[in-house]
C-alpha atoms as a PDB file:
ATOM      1  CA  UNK A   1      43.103  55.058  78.476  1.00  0.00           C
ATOM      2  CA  UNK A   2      43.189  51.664  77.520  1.00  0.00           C
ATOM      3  CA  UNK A   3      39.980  49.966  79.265  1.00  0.00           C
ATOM      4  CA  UNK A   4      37.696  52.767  79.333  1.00  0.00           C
ATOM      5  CA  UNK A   5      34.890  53.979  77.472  1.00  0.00           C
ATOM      6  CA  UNK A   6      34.458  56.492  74.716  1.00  0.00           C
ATOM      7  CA  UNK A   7      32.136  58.037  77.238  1.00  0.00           C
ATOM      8  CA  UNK A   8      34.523  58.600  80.043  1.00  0.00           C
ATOM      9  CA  UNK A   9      32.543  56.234  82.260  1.00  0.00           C
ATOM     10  CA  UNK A  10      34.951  53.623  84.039  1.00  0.00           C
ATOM     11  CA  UNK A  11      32.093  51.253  84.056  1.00  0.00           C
ATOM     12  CA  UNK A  12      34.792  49.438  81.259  1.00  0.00           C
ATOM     13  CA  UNK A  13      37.755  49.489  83.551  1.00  0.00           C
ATOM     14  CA  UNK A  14      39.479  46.192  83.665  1.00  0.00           C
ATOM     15  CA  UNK A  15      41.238  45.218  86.819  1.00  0.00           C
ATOM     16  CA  UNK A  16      41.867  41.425  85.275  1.00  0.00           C
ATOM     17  CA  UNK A  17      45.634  42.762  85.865  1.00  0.00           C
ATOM     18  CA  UNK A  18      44.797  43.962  89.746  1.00  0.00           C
ATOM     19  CA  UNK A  19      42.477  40.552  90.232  1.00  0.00           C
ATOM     20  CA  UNK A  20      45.665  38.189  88.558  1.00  0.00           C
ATOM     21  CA  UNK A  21      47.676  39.916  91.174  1.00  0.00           C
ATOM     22  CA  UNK A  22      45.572  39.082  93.601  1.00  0.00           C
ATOM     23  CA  UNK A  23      45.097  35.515  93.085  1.00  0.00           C
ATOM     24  CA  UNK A  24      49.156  35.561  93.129  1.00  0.00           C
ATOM     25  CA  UNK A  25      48.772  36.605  96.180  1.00  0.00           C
ATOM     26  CA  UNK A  26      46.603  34.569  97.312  1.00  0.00           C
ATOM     27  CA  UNK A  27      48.769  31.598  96.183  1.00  0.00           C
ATOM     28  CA  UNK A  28      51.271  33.141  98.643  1.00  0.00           C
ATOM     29  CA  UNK A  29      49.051  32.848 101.689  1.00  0.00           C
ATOM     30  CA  UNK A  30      49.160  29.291 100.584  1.00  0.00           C
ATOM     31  CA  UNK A  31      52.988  29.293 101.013  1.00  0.00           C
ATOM     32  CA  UNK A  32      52.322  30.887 104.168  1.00  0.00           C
ATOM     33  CA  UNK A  33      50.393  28.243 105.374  1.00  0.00           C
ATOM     34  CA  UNK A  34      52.901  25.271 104.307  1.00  0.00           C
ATOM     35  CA  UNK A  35      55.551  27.020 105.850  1.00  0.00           C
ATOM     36  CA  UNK A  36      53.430  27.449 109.160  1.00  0.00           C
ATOM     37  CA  UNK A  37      52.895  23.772 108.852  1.00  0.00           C
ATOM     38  CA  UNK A  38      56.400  23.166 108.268  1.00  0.00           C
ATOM     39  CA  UNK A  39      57.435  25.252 111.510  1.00  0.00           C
ATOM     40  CA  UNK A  40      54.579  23.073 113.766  1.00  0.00           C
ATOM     41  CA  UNK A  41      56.076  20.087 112.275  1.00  0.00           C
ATOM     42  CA  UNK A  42      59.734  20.275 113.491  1.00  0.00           C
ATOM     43  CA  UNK A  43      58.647  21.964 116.972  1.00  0.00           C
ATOM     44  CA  UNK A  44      57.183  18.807 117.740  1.00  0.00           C
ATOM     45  CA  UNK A  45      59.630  16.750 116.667  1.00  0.00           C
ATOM     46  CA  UNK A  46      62.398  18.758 119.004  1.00  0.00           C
ATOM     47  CA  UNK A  47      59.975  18.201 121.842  1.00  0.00           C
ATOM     48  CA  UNK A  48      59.673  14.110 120.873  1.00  0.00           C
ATOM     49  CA  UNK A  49      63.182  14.254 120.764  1.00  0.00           C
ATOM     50  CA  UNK A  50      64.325  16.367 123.300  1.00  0.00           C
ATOM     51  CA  UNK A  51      66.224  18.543 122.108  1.00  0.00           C
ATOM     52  CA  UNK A  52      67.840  21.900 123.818  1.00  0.00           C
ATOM     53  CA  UNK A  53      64.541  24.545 124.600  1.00  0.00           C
ATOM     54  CA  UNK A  54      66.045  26.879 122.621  1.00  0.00           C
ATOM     55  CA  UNK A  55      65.846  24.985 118.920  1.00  0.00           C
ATOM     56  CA  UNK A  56      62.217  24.855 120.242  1.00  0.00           C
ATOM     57  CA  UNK A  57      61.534  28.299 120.560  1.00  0.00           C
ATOM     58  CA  UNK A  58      63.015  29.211 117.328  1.00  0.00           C
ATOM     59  CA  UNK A  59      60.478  27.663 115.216  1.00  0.00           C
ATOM     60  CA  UNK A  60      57.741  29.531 117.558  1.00  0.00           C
ATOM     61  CA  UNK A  61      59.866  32.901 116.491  1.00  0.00           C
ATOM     62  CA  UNK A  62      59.309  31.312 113.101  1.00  0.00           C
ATOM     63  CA  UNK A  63      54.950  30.772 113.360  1.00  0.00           C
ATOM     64  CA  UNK A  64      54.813  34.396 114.915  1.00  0.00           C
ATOM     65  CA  UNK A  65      56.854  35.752 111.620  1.00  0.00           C
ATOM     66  CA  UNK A  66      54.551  33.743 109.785  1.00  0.00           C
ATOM     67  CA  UNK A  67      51.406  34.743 111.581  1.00  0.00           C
ATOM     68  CA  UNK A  68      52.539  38.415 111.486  1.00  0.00           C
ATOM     69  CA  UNK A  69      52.977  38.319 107.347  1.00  0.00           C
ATOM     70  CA  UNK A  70      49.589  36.750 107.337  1.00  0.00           C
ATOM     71  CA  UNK A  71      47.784  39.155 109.154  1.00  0.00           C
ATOM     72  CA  UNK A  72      49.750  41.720 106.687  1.00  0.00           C
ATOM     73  CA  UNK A  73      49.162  40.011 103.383  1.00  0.00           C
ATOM     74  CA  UNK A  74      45.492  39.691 104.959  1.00  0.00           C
ATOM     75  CA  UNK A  75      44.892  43.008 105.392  1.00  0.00           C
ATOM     76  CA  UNK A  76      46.874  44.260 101.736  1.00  0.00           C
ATOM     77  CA  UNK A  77      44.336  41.866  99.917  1.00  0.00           C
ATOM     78  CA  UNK A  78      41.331  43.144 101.875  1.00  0.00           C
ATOM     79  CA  UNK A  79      42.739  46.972 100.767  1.00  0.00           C
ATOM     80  CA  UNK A  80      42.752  46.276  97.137  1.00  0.00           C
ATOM     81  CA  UNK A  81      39.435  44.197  96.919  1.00  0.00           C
ATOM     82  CA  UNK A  82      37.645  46.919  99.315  1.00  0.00           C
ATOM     83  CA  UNK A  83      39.432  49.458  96.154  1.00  0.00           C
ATOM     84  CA  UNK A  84      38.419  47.738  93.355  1.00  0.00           C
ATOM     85  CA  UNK A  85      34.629  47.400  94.684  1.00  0.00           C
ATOM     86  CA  UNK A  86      34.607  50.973  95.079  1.00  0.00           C
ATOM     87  CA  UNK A  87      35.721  51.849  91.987  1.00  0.00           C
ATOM     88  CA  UNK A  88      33.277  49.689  90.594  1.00  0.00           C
ATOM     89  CA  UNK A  89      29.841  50.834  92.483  1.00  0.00           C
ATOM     90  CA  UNK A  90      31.173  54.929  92.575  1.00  0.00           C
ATOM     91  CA  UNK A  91      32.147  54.773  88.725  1.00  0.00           C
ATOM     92  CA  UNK A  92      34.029  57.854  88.856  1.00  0.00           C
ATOM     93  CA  UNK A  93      33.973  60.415  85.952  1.00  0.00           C
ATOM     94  CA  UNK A  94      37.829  60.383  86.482  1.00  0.00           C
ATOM     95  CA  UNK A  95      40.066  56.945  86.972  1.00  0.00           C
ATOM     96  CA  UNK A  96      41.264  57.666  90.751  1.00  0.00           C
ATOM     97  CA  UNK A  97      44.861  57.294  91.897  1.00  0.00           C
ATOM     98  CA  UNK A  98      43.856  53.525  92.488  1.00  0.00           C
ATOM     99  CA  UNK A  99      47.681  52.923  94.465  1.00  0.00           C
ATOM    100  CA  UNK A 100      46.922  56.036  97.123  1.00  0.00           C
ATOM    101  CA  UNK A 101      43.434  54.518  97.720  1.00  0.00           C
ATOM    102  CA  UNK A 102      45.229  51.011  98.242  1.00  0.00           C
ATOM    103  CA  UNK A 103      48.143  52.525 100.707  1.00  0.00           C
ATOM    104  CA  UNK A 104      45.204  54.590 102.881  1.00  0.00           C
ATOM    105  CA  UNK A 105      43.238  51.401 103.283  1.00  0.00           C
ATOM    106  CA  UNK A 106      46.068  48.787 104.169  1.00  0.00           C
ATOM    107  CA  UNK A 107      47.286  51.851 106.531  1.00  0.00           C
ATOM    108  CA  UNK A 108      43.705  52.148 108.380  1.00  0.00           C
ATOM    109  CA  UNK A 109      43.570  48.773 108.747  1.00  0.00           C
ATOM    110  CA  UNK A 110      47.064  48.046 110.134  1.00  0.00           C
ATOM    111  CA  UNK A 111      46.599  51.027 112.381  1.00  0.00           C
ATOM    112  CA  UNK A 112      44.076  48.747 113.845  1.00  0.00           C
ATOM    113  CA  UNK A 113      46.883  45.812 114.788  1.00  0.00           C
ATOM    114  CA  UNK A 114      47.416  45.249 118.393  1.00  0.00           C
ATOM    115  CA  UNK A 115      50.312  42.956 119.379  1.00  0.00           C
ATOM    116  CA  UNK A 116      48.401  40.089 120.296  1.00  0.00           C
ATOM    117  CA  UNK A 117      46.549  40.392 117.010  1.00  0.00           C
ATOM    118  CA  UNK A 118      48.326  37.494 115.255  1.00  0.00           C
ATOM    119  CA  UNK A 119      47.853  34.969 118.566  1.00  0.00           C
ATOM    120  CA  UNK A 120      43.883  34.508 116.916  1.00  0.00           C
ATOM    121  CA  UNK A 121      45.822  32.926 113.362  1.00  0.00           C
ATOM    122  CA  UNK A 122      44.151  29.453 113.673  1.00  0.00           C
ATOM    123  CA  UNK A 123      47.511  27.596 112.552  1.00  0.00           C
ATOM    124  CA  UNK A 124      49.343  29.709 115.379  1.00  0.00           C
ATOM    125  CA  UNK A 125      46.664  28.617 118.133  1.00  0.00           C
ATOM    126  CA  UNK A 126      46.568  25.342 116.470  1.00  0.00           C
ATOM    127  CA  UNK A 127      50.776  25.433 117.290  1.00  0.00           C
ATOM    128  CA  UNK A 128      50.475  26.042 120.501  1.00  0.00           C
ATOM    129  CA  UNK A 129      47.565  23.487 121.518  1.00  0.00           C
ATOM    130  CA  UNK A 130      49.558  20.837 120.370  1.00  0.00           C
ATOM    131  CA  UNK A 131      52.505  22.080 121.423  1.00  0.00           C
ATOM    132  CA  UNK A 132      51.754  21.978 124.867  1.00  0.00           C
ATOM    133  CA  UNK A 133      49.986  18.956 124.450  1.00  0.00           C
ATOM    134  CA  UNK A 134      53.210  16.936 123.670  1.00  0.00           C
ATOM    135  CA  UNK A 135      55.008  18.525 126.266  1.00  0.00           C
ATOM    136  CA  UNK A 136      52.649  17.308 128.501  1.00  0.00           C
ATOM    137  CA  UNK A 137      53.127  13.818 127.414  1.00  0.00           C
ATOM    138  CA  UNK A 138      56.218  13.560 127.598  1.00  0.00           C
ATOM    139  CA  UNK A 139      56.287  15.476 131.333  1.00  0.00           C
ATOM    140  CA  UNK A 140      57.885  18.625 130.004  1.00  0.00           C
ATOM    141  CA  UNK A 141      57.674  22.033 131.943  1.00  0.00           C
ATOM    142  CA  UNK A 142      54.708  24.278 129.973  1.00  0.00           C
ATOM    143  CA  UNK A 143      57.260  27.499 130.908  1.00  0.00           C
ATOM    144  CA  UNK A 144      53.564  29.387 131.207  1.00  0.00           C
ATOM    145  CA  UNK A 145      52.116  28.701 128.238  1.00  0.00           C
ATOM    146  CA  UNK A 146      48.890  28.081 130.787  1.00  0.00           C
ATOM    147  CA  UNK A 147      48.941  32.163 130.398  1.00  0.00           C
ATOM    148  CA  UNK A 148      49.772  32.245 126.723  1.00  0.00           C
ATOM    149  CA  UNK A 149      46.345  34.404 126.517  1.00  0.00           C
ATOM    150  CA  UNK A 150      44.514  30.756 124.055  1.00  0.00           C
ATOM    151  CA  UNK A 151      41.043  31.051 125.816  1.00  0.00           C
ATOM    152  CA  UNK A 152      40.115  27.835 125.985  1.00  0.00           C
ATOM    153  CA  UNK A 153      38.484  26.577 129.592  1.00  0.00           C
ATOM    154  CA  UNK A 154      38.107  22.910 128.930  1.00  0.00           C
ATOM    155  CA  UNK A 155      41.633  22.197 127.643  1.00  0.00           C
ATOM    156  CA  UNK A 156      43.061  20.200 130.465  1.00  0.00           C
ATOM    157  CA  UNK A 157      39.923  17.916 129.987  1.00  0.00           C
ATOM    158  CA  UNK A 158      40.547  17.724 126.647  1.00  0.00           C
ATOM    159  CA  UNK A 159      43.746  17.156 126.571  1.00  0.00           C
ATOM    160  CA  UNK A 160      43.474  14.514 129.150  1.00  0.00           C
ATOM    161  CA  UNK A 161      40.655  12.957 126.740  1.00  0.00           C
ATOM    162  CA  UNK A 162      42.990  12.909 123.873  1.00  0.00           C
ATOM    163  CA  UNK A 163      45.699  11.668 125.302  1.00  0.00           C
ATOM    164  CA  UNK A 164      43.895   8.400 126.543  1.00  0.00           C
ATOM    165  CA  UNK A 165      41.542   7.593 124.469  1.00  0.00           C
ATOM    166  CA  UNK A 166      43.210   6.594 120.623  1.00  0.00           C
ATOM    167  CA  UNK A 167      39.698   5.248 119.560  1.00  0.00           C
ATOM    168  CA  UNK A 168      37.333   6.966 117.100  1.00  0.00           C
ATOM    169  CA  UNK A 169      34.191   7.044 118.611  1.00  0.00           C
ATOM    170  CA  UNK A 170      32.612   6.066 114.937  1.00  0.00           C
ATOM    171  CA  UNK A 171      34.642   3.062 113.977  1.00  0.00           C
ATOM    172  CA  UNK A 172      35.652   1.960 117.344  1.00  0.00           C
ATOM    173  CA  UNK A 173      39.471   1.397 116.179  1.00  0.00           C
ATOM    174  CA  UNK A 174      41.920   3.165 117.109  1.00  0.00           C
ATOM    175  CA  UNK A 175      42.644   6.229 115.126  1.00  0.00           C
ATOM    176  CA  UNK A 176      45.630   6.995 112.244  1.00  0.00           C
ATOM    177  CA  UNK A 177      44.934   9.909 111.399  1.00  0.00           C
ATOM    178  CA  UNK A 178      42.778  11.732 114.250  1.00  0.00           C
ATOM    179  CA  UNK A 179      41.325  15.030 113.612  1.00  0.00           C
ATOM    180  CA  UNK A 180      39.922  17.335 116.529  1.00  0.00           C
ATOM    181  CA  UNK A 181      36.738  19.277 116.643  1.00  0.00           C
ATOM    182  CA  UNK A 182      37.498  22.952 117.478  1.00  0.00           C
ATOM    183  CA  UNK A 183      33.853  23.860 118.687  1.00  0.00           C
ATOM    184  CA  UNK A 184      33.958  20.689 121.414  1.00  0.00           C
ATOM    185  CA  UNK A 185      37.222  19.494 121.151  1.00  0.00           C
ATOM    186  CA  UNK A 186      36.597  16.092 120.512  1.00  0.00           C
ATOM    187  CA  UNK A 187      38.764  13.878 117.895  1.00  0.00           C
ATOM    188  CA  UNK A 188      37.855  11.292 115.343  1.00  0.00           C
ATOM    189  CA  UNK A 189      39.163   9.056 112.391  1.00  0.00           C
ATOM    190  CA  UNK A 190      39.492  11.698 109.674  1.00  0.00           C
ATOM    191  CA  UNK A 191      38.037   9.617 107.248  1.00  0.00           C
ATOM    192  CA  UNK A 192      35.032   8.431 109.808  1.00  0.00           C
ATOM    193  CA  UNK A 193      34.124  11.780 110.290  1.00  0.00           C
ATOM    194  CA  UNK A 194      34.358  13.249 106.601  1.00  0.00           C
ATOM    195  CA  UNK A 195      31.864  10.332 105.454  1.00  0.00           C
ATOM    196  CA  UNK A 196      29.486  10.936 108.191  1.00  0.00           C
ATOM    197  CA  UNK A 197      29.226  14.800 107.840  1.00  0.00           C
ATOM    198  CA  UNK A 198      28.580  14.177 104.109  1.00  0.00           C
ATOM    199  CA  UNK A 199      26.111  11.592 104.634  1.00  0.00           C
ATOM    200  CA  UNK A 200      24.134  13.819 106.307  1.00  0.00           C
ATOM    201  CA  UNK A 201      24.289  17.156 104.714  1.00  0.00           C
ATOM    202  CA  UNK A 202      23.002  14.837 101.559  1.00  0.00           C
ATOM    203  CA  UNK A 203      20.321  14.364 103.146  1.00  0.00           C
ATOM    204  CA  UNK A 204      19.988  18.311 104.471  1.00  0.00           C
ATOM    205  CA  UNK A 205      20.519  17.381 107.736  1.00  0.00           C
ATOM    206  CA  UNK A 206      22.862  18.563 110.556  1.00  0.00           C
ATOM    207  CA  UNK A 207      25.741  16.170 111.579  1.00  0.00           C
ATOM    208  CA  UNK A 208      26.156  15.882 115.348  1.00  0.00           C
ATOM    209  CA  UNK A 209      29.573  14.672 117.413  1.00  0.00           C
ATOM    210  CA  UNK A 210      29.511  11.018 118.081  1.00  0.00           C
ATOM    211  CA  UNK A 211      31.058  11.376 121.332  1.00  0.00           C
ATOM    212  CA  UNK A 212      28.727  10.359 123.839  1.00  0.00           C
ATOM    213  CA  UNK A 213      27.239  13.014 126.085  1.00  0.00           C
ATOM    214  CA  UNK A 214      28.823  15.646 123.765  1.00  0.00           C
ATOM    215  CA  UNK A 215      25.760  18.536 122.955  1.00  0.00           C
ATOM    216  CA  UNK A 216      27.928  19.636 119.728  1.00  0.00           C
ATOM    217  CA  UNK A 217      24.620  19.095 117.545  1.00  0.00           C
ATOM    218  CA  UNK A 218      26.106  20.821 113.943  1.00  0.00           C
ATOM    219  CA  UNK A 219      29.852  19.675 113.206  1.00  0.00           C
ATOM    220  CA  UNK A 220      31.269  21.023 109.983  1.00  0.00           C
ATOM    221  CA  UNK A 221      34.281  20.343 108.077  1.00  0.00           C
ATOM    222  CA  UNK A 222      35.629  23.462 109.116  1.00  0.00           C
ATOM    223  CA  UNK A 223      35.344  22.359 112.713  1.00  0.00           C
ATOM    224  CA  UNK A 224      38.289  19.654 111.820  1.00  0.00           C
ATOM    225  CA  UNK A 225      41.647  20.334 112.501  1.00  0.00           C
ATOM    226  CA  UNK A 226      44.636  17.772 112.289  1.00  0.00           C
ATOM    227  CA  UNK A 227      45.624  16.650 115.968  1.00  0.00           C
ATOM    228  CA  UNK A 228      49.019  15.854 115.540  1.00  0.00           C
ATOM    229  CA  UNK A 229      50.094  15.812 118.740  1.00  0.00           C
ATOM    230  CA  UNK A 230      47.614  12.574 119.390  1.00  0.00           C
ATOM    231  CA  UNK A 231      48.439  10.871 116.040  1.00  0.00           C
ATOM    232  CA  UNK A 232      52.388  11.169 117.212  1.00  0.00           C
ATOM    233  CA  UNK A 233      51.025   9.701 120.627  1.00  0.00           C
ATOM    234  CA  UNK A 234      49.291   7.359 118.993  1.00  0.00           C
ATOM    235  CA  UNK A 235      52.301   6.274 116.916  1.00  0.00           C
ATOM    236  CA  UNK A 236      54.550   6.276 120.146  1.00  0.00           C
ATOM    237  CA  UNK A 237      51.855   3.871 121.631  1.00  0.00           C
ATOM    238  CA  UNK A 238      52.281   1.145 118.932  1.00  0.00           C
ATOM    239  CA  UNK A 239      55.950   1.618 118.824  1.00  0.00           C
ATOM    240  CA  UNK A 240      56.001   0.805 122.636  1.00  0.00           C
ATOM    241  CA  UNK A 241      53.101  -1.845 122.112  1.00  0.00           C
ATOM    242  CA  UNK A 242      55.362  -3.821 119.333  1.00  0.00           C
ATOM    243  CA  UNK A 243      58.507  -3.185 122.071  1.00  0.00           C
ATOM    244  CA  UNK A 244      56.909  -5.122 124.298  1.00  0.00           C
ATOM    245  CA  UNK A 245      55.615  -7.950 122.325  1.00  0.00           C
ATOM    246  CA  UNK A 246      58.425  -8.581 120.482  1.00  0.00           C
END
């Protein structure tokens, strides 16, 4: 078999075809993402604009099909890596039927889905912050999202922070692009932020949130997340701002 040792010993296996698949698929999850973006993007536009509930709750049918294919694709990539590792440290005298290992893998773990599973996706909770964030802004009924199962205890302080206060407690000027800290939910310039976490990880130390009074005392990047629903507040604010000085 091409691959293998004279020996018989698959310690010569190549899986560069398995691992090129996988890094396609990875590229995919990509896709998945953009599209999830995509879906977030016009859901908040219908709810600026106003438009009928139900073009609303189409695109959040379209971030749980998202979510859901995620979760799968997740778990199919997890199978084949889990596989291939096996493979690698067992070193079989006989090549195993790699595609029945695969199938019982990806079938344990999706055994292990609950229906609620794909609510944790952090662009689907992400979704549904903002999306209720807007609403409120623009005095909309929540229709129970306050019971949408998001844990998340602080969010009508939050939310009320965000909402107004459009300066970045690092430059002092109001914010273009604000992004939100997921550990205390906090929001800053991107760019203010991004510089000041750097700055201090050069110098090994831990970067804590400028917001006074806030005890967050290790923000990472991966703590950022885009608050859209405050930049598009924060847009709506200068639009009405120019209105009235024109």
């Amino acid at each position: 078999m091409p691959g293998r040792s004279s020996s018989g010993s698959t310690g010569l296996i190549s899986f560069s075809g398995v691992e090129s698949a996988l890094s396609t698929l990875k590229n995919f999850q990509a896709c998945i993402s953009s599209g999830m973006d995509a879906a977030s993007g016009v859901a908040l536009d219908l709810v600026e604009t106003q438009t009928e509930v139900n073009s609303e709750y189409s695109m959040e049918k379209a971030m749980v099909e998202f979510a859901k294919m995620d979760r799968e694709l997740n778990h199919y990539i997890k199978a084949v890596q889990s596989t291939i590792n096996h493979v690698k440290e067992e070193r079989p005298d006989n090549v195993p039927d790699l595609k029945l290992l695969v199938e019982k893998k990806f079938t344990a773990l999706q055994n292990k889905n609950s229906d609620a599973d794909f609510q944790k996706n952090e662009k689907y909770v992400q979704f549904k912050q903002q999306l209720k964030e807007l609403r409120k802004q623009y005095g909309l009924q929540t229709n129970g999202e306050a019971d949408d199962g998001i844990e998340n205890i602080d969010e009508d302080m939050i939310v009320t922070q965000s909402l107004t206060n459009f300066t970045c407690p690092i430059t002092q000027l109001e914010m273009k692009k604000p992004v939100k800290n997921k550990v205390c939910g906090h929001t800053y310039e991107e760019e203010a932020i991004v510089r000041m976490i750097e700055s201090k990880h050069r110098r090994k130390k831990k970067a804590c949130c400028p917001t006074i009074g806030c005890s967050h005392a290790d923000v990472k990047m991966t703590d950022l997340v885009q608050d859209e629903a405050l930049r598009r507040a924060i847009e709506n604010h200068k639009k009405k701002r120019t209105r009235y000085t024109e």
